[in-house]
PDB file of N, CA and C in Angstrom:
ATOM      1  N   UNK A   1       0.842  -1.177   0.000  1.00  0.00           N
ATOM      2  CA  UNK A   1       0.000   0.000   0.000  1.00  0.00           C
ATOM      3  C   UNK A   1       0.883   1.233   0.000  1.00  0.00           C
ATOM      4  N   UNK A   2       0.208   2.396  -0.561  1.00  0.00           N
ATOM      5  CA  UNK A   2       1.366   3.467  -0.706  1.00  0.00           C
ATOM      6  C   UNK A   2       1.087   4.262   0.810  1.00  0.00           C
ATOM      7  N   UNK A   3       2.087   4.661   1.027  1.00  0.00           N
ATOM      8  CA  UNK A   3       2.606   5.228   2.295  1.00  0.00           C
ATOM      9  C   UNK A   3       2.768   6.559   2.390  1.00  0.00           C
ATOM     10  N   UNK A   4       2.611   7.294   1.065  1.00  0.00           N
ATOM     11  CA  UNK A   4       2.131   8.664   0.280  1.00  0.00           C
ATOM     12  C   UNK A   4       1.126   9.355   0.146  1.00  0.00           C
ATOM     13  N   UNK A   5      -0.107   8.452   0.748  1.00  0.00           N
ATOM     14  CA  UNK A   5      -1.307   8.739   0.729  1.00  0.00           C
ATOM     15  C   UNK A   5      -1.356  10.104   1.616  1.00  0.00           C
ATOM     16  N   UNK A   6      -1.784  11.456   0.979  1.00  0.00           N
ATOM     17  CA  UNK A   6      -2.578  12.485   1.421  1.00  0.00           C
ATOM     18  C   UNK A   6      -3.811  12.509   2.065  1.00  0.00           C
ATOM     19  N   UNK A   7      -4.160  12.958   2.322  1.00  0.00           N
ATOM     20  CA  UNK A   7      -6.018  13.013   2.555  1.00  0.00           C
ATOM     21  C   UNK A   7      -6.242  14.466   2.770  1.00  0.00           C
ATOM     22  N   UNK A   8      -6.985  15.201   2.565  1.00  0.00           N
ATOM     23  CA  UNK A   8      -7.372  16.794   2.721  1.00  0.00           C
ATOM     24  C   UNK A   8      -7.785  16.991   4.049  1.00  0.00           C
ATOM     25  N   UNK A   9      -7.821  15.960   4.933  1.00  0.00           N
ATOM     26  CA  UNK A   9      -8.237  16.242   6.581  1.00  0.00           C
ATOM     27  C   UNK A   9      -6.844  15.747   7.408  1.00  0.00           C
ATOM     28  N   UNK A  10      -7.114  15.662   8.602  1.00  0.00           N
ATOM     29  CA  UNK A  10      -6.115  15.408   9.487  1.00  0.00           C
ATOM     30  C   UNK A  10      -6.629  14.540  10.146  1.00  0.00           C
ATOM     31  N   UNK A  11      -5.794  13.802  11.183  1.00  0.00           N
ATOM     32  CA  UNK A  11      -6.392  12.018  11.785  1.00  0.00           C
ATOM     33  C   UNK A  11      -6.971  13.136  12.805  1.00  0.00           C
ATOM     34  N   UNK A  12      -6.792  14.164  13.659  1.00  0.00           N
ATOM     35  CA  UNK A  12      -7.604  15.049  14.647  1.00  0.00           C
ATOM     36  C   UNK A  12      -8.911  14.582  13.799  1.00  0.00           C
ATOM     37  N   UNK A  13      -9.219  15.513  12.549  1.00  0.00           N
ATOM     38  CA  UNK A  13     -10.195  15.379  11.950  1.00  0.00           C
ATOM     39  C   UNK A  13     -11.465  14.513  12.196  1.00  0.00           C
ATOM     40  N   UNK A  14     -10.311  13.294  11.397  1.00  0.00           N
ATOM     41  CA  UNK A  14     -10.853  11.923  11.233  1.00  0.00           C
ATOM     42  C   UNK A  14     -11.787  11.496  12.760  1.00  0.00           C
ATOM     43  N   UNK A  15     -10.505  11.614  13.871  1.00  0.00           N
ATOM     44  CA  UNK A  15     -11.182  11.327  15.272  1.00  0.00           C
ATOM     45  C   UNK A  15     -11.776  11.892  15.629  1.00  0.00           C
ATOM     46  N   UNK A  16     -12.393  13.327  15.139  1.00  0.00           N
ATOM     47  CA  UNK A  16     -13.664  14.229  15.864  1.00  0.00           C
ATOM     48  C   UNK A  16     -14.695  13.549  15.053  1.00  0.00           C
ATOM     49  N   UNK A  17     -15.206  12.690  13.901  1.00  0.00           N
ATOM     50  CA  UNK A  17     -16.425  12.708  13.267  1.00  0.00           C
ATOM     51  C   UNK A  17     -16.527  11.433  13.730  1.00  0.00           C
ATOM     52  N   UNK A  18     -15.864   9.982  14.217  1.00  0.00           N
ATOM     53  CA  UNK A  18     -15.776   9.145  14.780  1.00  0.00           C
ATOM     54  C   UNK A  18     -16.225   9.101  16.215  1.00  0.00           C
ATOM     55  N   UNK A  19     -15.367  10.378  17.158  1.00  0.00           N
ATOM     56  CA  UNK A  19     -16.228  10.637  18.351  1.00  0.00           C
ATOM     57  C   UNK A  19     -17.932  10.629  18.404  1.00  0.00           C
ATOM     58  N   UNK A  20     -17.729  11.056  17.192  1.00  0.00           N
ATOM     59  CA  UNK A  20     -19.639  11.672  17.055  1.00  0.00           C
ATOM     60  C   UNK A  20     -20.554  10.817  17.100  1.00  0.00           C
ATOM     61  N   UNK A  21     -19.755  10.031  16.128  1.00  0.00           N
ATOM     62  CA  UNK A  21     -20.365   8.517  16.405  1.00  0.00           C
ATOM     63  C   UNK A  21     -20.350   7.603  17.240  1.00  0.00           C
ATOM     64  N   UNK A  22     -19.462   7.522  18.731  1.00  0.00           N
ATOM     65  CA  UNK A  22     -19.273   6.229  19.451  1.00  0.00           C
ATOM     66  C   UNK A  22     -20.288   6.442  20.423  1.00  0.00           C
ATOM     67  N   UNK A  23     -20.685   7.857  20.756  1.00  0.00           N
ATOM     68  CA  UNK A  23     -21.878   7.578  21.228  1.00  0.00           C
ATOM     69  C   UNK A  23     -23.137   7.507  21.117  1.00  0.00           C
ATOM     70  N   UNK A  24     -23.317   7.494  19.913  1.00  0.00           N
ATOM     71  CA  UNK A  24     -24.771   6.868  19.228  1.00  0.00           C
ATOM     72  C   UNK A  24     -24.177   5.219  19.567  1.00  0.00           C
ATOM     73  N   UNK A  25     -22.849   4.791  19.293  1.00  0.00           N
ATOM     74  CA  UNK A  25     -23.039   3.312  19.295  1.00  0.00           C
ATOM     75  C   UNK A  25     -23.280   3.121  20.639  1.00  0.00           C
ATOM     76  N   UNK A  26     -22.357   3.559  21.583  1.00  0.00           N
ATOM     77  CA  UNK A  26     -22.882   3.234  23.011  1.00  0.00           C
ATOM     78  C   UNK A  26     -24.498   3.216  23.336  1.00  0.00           C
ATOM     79  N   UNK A  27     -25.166   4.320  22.847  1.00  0.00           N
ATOM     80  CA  UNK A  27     -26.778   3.723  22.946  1.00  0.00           C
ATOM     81  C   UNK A  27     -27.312   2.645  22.401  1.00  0.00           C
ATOM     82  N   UNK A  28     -26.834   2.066  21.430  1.00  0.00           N
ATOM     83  CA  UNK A  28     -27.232   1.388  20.616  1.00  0.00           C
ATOM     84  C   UNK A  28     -27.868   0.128  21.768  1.00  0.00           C
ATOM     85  N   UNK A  29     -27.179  -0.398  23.060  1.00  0.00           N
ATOM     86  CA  UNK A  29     -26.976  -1.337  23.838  1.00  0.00           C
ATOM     87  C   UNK A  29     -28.584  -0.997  23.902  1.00  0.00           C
ATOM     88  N   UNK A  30     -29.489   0.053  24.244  1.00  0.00           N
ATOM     89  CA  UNK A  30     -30.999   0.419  24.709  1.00  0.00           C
ATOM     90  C   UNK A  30     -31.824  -0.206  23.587  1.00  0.00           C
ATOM     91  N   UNK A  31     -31.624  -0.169  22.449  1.00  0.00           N
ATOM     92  CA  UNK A  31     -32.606  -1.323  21.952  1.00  0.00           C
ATOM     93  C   UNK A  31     -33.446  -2.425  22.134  1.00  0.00           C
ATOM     94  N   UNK A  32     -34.321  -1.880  22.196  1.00  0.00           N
ATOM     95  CA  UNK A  32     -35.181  -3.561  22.003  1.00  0.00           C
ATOM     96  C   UNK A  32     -34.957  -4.729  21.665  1.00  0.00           C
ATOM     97  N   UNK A  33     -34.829  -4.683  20.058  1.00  0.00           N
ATOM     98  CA  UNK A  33     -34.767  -5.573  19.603  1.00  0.00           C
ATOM     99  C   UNK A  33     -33.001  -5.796  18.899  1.00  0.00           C
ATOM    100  N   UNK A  34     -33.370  -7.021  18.134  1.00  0.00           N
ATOM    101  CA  UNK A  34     -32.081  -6.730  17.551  1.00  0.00           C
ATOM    102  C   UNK A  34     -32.123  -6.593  15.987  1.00  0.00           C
ATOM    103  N   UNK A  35     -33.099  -6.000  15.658  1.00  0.00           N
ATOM    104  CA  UNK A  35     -33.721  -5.977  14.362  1.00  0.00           C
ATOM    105  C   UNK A  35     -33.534  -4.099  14.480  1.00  0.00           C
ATOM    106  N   UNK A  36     -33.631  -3.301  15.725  1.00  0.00           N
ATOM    107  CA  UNK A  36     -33.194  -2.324  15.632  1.00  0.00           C
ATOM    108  C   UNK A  36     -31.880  -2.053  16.126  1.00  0.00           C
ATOM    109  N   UNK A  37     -31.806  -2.952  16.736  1.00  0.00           N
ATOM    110  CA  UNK A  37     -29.986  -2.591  16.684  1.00  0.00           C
ATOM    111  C   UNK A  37     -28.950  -2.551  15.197  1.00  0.00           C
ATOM    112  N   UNK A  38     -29.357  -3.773  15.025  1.00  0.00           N
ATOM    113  CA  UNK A  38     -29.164  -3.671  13.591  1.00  0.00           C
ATOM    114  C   UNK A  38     -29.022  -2.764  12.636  1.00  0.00           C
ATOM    115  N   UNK A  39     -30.493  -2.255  12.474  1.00  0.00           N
ATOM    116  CA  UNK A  39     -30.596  -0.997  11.663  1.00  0.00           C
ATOM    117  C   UNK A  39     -30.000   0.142  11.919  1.00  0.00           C
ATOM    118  N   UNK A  40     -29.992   0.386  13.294  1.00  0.00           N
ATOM    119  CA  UNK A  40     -29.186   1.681  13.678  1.00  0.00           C
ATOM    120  C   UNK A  40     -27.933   1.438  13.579  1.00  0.00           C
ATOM    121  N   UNK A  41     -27.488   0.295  13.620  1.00  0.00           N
ATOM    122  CA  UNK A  41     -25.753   0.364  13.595  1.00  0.00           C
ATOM    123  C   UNK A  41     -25.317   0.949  12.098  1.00  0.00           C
ATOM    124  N   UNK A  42     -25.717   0.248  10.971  1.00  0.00           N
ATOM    125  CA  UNK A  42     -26.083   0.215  10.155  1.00  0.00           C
ATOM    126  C   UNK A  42     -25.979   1.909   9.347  1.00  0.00           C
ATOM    127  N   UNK A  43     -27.038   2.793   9.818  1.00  0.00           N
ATOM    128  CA  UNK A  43     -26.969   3.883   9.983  1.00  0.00           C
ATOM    129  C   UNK A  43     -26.144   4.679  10.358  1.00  0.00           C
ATOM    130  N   UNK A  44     -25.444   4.493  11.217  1.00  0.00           N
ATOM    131  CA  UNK A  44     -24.398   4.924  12.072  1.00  0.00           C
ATOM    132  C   UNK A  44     -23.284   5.184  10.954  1.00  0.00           C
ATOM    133  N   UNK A  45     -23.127   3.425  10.441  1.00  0.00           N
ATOM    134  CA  UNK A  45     -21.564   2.868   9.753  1.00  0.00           C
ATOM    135  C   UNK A  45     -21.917   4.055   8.245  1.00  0.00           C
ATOM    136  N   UNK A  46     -22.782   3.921   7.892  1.00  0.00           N
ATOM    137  CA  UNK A  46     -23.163   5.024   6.758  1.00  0.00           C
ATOM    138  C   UNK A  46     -23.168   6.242   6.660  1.00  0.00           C
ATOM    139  N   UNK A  47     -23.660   6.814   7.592  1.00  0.00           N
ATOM    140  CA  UNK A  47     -23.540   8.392   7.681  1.00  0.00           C
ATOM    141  C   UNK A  47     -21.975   8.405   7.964  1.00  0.00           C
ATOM    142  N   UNK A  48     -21.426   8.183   9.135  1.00  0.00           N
ATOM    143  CA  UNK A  48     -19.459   8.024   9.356  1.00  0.00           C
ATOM    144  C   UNK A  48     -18.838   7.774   7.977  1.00  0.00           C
ATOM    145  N   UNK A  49     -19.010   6.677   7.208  1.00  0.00           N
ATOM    146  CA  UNK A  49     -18.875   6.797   6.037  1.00  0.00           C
ATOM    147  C   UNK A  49     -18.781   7.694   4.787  1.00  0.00           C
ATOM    148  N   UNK A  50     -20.088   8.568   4.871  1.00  0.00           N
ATOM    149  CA  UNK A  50     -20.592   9.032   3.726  1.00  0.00           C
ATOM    150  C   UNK A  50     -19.356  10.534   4.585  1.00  0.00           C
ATOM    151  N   UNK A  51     -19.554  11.232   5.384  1.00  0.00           N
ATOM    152  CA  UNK A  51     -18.844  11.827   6.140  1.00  0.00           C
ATOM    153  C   UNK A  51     -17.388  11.656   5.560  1.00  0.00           C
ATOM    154  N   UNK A  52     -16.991  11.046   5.698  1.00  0.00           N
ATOM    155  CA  UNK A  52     -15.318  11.141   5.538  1.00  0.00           C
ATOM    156  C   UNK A  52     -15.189  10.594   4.076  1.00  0.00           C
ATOM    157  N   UNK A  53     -16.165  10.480   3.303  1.00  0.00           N
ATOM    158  CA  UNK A  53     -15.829  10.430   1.847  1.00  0.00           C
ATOM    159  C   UNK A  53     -16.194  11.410   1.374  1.00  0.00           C
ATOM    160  N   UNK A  54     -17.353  12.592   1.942  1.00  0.00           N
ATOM    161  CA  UNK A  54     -17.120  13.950   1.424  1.00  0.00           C
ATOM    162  C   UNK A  54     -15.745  14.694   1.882  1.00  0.00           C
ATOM    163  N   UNK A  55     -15.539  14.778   2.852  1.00  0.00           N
ATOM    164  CA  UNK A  55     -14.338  15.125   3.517  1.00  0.00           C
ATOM    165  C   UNK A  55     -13.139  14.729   2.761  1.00  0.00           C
ATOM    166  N   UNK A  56     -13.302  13.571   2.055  1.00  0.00           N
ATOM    167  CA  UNK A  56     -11.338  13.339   1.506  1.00  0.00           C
ATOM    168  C   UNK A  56     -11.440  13.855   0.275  1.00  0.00           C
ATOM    169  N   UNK A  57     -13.019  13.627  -0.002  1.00  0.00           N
ATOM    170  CA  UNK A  57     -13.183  14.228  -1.744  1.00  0.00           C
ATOM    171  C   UNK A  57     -12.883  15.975  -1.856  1.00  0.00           C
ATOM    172  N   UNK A  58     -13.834  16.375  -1.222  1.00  0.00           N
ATOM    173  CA  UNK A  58     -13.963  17.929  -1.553  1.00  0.00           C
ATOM    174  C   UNK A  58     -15.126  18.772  -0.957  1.00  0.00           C
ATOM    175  N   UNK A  59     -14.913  19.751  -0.463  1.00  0.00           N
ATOM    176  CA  UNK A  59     -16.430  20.271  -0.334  1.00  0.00           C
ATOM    177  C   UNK A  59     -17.682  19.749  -1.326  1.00  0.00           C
ATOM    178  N   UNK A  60     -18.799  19.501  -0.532  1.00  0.00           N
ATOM    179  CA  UNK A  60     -20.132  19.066  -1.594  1.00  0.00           C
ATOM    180  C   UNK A  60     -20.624  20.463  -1.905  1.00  0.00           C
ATOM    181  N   UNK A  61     -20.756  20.618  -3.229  1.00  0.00           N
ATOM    182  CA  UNK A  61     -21.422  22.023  -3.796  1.00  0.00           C
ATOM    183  C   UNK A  61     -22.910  21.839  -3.522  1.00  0.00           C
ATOM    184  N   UNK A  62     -23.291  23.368  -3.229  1.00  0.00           N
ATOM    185  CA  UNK A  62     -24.923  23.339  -2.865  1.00  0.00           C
ATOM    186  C   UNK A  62     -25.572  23.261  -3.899  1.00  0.00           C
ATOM    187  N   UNK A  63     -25.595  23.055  -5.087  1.00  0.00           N
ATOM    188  CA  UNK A  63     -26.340  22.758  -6.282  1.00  0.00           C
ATOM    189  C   UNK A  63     -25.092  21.048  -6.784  1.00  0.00           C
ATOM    190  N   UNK A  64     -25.613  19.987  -6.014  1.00  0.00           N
ATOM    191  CA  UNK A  64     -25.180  19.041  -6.947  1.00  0.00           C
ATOM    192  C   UNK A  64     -25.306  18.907  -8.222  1.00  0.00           C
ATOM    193  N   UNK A  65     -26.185  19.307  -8.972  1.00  0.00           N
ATOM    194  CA  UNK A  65     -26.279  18.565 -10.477  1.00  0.00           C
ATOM    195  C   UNK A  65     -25.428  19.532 -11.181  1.00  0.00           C
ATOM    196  N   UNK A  66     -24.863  20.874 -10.029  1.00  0.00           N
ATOM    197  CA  UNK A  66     -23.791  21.804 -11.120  1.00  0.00           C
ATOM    198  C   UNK A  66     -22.484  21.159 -11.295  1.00  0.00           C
ATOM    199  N   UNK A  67     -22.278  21.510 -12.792  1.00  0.00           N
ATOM    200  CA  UNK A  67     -21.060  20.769 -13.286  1.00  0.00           C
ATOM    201  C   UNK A  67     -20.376  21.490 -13.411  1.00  0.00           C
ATOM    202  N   UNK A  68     -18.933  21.591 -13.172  1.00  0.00           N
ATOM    203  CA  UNK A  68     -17.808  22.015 -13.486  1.00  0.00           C
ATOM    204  C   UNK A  68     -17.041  22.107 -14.782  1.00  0.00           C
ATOM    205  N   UNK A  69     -16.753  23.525 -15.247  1.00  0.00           N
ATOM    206  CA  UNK A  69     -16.557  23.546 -16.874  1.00  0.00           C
ATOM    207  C   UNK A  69     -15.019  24.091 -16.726  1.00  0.00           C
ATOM    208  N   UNK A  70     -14.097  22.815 -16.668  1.00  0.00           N
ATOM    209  CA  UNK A  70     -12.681  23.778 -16.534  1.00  0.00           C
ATOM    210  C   UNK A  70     -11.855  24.381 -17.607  1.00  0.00           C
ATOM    211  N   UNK A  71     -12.741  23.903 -18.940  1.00  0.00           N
ATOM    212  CA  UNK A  71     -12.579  24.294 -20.604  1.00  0.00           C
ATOM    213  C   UNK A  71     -13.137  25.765 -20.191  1.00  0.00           C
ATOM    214  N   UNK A  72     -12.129  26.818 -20.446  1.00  0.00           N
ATOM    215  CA  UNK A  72     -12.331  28.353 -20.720  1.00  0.00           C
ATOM    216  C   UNK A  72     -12.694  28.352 -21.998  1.00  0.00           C
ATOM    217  N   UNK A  73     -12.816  27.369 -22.695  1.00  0.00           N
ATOM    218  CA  UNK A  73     -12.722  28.065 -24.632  1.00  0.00           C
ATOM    219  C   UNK A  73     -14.753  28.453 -24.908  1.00  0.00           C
ATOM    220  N   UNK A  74     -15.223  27.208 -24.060  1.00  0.00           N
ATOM    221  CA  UNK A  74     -16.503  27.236 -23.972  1.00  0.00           C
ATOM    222  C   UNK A  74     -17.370  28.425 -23.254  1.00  0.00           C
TER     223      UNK A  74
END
């Protein structure tokens, strides 16, 4: 694996959006069932996810479907 790897955040970063999450998991134990444990974990692993893949990518623009035209000729 390359050992060169950048990322646009910092492991601080990384460990503040992770914090955010360990205690939603710590509740998780209050569930009922395990059909909602489940689901909420689930939830959890996704949003943390989706989170640090906007984060390494780039700011998300407030108009997604705008495209980027880096051709000046147009």
């Amino acid at each position: 694996m390359d050992n060169n790897l950048t990322l646009p955040f910092t492991e601080e970063e990384y460990m503040a959006l992770a914090r955010q999450k360990y205690q939603d998991l710590k509740a998780l134990k209050n569930k009922p069932t395990f059909y909602d444990y489940e689901k909420s974990f689930e939830e959890i692993w996704q949003d943390l996810g989706r989170q640090v893949l906007e984060k390494s990518l780039s700011q998300v623009p407030a108009d997604r479907r705008k495209k980027k035209d880096d051709d000046s000729f147009w």
